[in-house]
Protein backbone atom coordinates (compact mmCIF):
# COMPACT_ATOMS: atom_id res chain seq x y z
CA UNK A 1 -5.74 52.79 52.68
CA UNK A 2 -8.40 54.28 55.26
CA UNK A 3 -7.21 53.92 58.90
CA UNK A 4 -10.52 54.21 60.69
CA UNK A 5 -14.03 52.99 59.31
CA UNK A 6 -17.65 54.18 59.01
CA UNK A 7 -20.00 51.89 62.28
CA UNK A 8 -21.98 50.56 59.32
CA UNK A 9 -19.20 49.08 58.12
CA UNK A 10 -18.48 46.97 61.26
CA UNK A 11 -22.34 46.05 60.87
CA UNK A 12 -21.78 44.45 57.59
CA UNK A 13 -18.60 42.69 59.04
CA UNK A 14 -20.59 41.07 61.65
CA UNK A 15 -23.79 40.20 59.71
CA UNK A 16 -21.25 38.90 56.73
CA UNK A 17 -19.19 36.76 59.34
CA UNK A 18 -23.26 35.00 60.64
CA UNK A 19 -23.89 34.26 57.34
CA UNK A 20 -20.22 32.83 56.97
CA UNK A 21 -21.39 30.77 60.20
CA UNK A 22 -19.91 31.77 62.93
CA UNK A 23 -21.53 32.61 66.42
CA UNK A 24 -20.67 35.08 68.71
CA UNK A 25 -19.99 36.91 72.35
CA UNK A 26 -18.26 38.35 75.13
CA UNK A 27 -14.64 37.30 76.03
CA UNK A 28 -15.77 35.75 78.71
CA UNK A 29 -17.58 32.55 76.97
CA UNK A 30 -14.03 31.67 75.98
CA UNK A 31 -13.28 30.31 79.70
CA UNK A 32 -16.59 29.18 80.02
CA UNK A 33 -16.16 26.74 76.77
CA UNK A 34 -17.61 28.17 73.77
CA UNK A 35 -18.16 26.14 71.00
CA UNK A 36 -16.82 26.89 67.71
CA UNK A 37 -17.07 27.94 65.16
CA UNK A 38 -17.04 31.15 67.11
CA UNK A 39 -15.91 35.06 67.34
CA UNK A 40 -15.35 36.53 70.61
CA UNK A 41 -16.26 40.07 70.60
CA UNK A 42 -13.56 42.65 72.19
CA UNK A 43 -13.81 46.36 72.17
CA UNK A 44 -10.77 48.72 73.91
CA UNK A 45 -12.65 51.52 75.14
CA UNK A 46 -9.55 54.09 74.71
CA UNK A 47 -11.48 57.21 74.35
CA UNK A 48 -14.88 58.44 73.00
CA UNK A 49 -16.90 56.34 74.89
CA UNK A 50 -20.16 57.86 73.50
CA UNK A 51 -18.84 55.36 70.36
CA UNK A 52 -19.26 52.49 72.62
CA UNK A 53 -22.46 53.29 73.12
CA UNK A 54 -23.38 53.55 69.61
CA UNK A 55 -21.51 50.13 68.66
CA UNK A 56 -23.17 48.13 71.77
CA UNK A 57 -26.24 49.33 70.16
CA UNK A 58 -25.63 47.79 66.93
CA UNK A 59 -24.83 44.62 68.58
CA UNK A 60 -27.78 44.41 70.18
CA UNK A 61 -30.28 45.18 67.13
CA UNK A 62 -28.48 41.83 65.83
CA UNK A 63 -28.73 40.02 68.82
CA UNK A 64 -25.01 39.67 69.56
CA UNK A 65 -22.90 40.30 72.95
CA UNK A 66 -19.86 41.56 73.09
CA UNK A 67 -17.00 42.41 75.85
CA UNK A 68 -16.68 46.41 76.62
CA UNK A 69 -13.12 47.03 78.39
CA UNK A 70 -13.10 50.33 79.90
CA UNK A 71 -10.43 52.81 81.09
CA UNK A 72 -10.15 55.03 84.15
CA UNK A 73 -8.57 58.07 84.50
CA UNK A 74 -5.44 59.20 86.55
CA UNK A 75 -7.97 59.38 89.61
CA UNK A 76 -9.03 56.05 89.14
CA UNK A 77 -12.86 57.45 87.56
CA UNK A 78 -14.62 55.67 85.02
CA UNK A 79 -17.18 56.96 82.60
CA UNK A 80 -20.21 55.51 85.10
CA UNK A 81 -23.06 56.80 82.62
CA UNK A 82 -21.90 54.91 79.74
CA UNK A 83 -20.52 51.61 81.42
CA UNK A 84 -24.28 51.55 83.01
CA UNK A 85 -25.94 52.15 79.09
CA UNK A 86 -23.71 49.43 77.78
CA UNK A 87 -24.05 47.18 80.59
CA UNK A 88 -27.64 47.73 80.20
CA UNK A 89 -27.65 45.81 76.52
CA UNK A 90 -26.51 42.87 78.15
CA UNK A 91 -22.88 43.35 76.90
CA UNK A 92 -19.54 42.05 79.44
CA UNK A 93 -18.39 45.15 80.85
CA UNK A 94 -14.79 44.86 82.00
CA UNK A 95 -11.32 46.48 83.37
CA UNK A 96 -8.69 47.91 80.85
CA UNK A 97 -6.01 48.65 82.47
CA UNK A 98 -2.82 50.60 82.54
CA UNK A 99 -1.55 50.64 86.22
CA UNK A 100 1.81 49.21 85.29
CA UNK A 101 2.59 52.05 82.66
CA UNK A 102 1.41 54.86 85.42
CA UNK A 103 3.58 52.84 87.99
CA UNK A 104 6.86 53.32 85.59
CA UNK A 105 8.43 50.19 85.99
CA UNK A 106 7.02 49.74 90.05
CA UNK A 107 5.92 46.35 90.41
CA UNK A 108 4.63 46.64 94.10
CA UNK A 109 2.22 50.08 93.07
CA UNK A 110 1.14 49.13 89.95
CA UNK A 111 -0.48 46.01 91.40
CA UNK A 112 -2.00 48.35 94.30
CA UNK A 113 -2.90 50.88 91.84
CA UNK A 114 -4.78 47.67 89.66
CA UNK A 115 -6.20 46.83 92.52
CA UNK A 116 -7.71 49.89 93.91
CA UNK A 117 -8.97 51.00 90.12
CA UNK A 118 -10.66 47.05 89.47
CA UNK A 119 -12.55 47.90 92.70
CA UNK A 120 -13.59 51.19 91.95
CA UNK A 121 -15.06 49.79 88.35
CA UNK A 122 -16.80 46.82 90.80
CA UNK A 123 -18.86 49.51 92.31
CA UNK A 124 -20.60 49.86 89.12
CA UNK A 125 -21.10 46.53 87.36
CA UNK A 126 -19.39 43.13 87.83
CA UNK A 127 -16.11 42.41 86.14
CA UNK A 128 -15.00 38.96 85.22
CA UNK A 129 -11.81 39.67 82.38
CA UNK A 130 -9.24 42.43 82.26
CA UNK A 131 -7.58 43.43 79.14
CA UNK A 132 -4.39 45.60 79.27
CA UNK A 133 -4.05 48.44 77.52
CA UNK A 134 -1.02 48.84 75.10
CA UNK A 135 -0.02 52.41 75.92
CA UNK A 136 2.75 52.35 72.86
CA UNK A 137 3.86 55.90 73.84
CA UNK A 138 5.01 54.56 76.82
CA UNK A 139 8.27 52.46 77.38
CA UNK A 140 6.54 50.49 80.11
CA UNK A 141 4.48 47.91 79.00
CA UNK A 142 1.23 46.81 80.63
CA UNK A 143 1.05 43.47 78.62
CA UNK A 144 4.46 42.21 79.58
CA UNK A 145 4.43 43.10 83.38
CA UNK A 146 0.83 41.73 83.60
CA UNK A 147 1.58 37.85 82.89
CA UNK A 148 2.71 37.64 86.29
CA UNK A 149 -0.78 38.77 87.79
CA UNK A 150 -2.48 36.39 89.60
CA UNK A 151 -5.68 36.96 88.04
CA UNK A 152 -7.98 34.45 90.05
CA UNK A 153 -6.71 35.89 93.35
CA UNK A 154 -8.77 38.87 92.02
CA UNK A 155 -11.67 36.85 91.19
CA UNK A 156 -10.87 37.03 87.89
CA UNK A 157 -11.43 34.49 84.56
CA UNK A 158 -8.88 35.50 82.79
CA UNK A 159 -8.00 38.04 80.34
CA UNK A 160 -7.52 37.80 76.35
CA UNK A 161 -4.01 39.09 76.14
CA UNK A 162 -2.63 35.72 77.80
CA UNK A 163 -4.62 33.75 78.82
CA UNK A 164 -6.09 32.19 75.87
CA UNK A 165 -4.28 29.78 73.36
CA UNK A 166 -3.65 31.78 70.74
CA UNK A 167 -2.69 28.69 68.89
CA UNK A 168 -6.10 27.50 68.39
CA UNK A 169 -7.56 31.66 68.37
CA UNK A 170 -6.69 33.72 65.88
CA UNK A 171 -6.34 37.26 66.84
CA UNK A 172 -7.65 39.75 64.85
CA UNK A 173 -7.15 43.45 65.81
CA UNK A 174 -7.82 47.34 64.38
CA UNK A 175 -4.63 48.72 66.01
CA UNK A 176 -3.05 50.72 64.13
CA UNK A 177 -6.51 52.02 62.59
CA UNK A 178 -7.07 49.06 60.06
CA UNK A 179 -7.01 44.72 60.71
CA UNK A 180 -3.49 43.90 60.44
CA UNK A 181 -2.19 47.12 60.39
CA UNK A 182 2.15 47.59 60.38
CA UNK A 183 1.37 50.41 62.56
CA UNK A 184 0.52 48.01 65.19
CA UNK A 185 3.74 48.25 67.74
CA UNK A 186 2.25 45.76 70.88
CA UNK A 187 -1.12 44.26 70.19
CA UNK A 188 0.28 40.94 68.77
CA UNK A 189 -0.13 37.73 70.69
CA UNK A 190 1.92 34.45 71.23
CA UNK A 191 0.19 32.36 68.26
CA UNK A 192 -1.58 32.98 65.22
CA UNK A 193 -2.16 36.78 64.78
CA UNK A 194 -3.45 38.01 61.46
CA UNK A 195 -1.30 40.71 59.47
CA UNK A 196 -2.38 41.52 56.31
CA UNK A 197 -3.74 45.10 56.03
CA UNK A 198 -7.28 44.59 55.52
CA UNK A 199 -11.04 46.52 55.50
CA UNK A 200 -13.93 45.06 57.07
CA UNK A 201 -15.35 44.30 53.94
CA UNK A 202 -12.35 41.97 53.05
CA UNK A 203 -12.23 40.60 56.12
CA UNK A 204 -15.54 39.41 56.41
CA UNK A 205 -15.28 37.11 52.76
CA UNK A 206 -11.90 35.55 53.82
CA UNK A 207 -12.58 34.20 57.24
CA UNK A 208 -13.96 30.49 56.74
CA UNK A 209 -14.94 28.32 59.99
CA UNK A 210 -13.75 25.87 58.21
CA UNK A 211 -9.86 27.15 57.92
CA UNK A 212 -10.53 29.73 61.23
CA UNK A 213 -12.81 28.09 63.50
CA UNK A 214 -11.89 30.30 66.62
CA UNK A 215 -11.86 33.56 66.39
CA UNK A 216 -11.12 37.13 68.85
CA UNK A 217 -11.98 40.36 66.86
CA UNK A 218 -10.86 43.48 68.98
CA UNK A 219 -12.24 46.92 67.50
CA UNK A 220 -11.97 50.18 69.48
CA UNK A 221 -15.45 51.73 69.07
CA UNK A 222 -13.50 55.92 68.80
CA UNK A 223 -12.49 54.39 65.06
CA UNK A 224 -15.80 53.30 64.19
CA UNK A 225 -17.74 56.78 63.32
CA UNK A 226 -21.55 56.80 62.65
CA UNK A 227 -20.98 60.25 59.96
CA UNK A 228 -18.21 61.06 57.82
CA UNK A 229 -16.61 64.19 59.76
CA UNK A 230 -16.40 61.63 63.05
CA UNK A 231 -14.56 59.47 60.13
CA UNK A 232 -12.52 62.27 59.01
CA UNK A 233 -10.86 63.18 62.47
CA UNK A 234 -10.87 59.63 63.30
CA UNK A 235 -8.59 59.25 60.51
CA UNK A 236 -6.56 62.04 61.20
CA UNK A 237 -5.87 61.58 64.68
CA UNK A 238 -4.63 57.58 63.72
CA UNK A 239 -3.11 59.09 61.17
CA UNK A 240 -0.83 61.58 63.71
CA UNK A 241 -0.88 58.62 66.33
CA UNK A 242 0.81 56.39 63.63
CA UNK A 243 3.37 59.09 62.62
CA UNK A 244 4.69 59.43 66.44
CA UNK A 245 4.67 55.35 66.90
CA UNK A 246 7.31 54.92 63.63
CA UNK A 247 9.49 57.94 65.62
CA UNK A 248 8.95 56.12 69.01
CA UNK A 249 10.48 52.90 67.07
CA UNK A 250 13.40 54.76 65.40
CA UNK A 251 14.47 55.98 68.76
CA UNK A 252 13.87 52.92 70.33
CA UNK A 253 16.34 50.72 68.08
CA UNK A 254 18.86 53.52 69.02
């Protein structure tokens, strides 16, 4: 089964899902009460950013907004050129983080480091969530050391790892380079997560307001190629990535 997808096919996922009757937008319409049936729109901005660009564009020819978390690098940079062309369409532009993976384990600098890097993003556009990122190469996870972040004391919403209720949400993520992949080691949340390995196409004729009436769809634009040779390395790299996570997990349960 493929591990990465072709952007028209996350097209037809979203104009399927409208006619299915859903509405949709950024991450951040979840705190400020979104009505269902809804899907809230989230896109980890891991690499290839030029894809972001590309996906936000689809988005906007159908009139839909979406939430664009973007990573720095080790000197706390962000790529300003395409944060500004997203944030241009209209789309929620926000922080993915990883400053308690750099930290290793250090509490006190990785919520210095967050700090410092949320500011540095600020200087470009406003930022209202923050979405960690999983890192699953590393043994230090940003999702579990983040739930004690006081988030509003950065005036912050929230962010969509824990802070919504994933009881009433159904998560729905392409980690692992396909919905409901086994390759997927962290990206699970307290609640209802979906896990059956599953293509866009699927996906969009078995989701029913009626049955799944909330919704958060996360897609990382680098799997979503507009050609087939972006589709080709796409789906070698997740394939190489997914190799070294089922090694990780061996030694891990040593």
């Amino acid at each position: 089964m493929n591990v990465a997808f072709l952007l028209r096919d996350y097209m037809k996922l979203l104009k399927q899902l409208r006619v299915n009757g859903y509405g949709f937008g950024p991450v951040k319409a979840y705190f400020e009460g979104a009505e269902a049936p809804f899907v809230f729109l989230r896109h980890d901005v891991d690499r290839l950013p030029g894809r972001a660009v590309a996906m936000a564009e689809i988005e906007q020819s159908l009139d839909i907004s979406a939430t664009y978390y973007f990573r720095c690098n080790n000197f706390g940079k962000f790529p300003e050129i395409h944060i500004e062309q997203v944030a241009e369409m209209e789309h929620e532009i926000g922080f993915h983080y990883e400053s308690f993976s750099r930290a290793e384990g250090d509490y006190s600098k990785a919520l210095g480091l967050f700090g410092r890097e949320l500011d540095s993003l600020r200087k470009i556009v406003e930022v209202k969530t923050v979405a960690p990122h999983g890192k699953p190469l590393s043994k230090f996870s940003n999702m579990e050391e983040s739930r004690n972040v006081d988030l509003k004391s950065f005036g912050l919403l929230g962010e969509p790892y824990s802070d919504i209720d994933y009881k009433k949400v159904l998560y729905i993520t392409d980690t692992g380079g396909i919905f409901g992949s086994s390759n997927n080691i962290r990206d699970w949340v307290d609640g209802k997560n979906f896990q059956k390995p599953t293509t866009p196409e699927k996906l969009g004729k078995m989701l029913d307001p009626q049955s799944e009436p909330l919704i958060l769809l996360n897609c990382h634009p680098e799997r979503w190629a507009d050609n087939m040779i972006g589709l080709s390395v796409a789906t070698m790299k997740d394939f190489a990535i997914n190799i070294a996570k089922r090694i990780i997990r061996i030694f891990r349960r040593k």
